[in-house]
Protein backbone atom coordinates (compact mmCIF):
# COMPACT_ATOMS: atom_id res chain seq x y z
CA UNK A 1 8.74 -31.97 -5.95
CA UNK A 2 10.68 -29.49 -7.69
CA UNK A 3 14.38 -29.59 -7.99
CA UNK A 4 16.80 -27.90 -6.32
CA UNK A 5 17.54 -25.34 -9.33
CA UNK A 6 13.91 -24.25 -9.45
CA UNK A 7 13.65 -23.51 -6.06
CA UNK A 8 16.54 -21.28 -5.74
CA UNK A 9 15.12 -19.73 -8.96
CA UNK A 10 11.55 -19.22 -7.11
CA UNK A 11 13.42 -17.70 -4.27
CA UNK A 12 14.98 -15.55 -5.92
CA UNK A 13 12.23 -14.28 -7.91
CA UNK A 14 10.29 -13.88 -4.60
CA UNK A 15 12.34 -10.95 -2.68
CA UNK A 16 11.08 -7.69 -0.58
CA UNK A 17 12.28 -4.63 -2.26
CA UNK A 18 11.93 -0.92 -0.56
CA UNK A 19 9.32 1.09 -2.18
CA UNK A 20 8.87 4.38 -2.26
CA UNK A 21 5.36 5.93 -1.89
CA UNK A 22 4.38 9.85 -1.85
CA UNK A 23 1.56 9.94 1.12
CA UNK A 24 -0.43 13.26 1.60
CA UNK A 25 2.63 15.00 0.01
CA UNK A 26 5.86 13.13 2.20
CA UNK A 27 7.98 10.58 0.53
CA UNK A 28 8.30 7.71 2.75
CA UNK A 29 9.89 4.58 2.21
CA UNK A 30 8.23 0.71 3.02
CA UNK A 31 9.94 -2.33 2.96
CA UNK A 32 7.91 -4.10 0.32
CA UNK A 33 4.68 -3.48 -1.81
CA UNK A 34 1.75 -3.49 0.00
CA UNK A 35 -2.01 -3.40 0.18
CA UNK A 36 -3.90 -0.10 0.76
CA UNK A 37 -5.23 -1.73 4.61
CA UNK A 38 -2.23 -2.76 5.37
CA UNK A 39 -0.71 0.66 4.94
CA UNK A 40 -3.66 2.08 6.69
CA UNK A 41 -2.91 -0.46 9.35
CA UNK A 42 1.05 0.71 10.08
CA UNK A 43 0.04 4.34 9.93
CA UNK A 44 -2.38 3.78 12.70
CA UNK A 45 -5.42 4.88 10.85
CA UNK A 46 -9.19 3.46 10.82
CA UNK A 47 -10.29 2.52 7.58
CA UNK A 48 -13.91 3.44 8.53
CA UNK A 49 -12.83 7.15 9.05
CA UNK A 50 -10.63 8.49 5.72
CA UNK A 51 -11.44 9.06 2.43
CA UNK A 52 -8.41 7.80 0.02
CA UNK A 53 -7.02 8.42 -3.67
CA UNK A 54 -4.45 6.38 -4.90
CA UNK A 55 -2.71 7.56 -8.16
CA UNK A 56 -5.65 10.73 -8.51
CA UNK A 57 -8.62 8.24 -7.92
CA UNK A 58 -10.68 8.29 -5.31
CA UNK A 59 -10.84 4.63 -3.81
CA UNK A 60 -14.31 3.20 -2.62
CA UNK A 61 -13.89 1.76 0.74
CA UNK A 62 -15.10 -1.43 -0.54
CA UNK A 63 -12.52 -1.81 -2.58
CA UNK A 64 -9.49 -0.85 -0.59
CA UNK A 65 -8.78 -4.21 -0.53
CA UNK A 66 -8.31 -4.49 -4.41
CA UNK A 67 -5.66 -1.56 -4.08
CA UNK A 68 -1.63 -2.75 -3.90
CA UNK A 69 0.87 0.15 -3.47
CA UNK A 70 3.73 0.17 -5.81
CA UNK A 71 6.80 1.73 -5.94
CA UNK A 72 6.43 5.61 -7.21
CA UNK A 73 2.53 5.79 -6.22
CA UNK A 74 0.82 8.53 -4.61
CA UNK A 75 -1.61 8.02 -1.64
CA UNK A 76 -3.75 10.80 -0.60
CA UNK A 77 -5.72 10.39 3.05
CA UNK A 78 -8.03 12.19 4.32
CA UNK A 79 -9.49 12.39 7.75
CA UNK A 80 -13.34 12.82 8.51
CA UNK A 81 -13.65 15.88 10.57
CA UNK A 82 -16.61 16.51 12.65
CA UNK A 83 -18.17 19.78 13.81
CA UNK A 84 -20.76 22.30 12.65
């Protein structure tokens, strides 16, 4: 069991910090680094239905989960758009 002094070190090591993310152009601020579905997630958005580029790169889908959004990124999303 570790001692008392290394788990107030891991604690503190361990803390949420408010990012800042550019998304389609918008600063907006989250409470803590996240991953690309869970942003996807709080904006309301199906996964299945944008197209995404994180720092310039477009993002497969299959590998959105491989994607964690840092402090000064950029996240562009774009929604499919049906019609003809």
């Amino acid at each position: 069991m570790p001692s008392k002094r290394a788990q107030r070190s891991r604690q503190t090591t361990i803390k949420s910090e408010v990012i800042t993310l550019t998304i389609n152009g918008k600063q907006r601020e989250l409470a803590e680094e996240m991953l690309l579905p869970q942003l996807l997630e709080q904006l309301g958005i199906d996964r299945r239905l944008v197209a995404v580029a994180h720092n310039g790169d477009v993002i497969p889908r299959d590998r959105y989960d491989r994607v964690c959004l840092r402090n000064g990124d950029t996240v562009e999303i774009v929604r499919m758009v049906g019609g003809g």
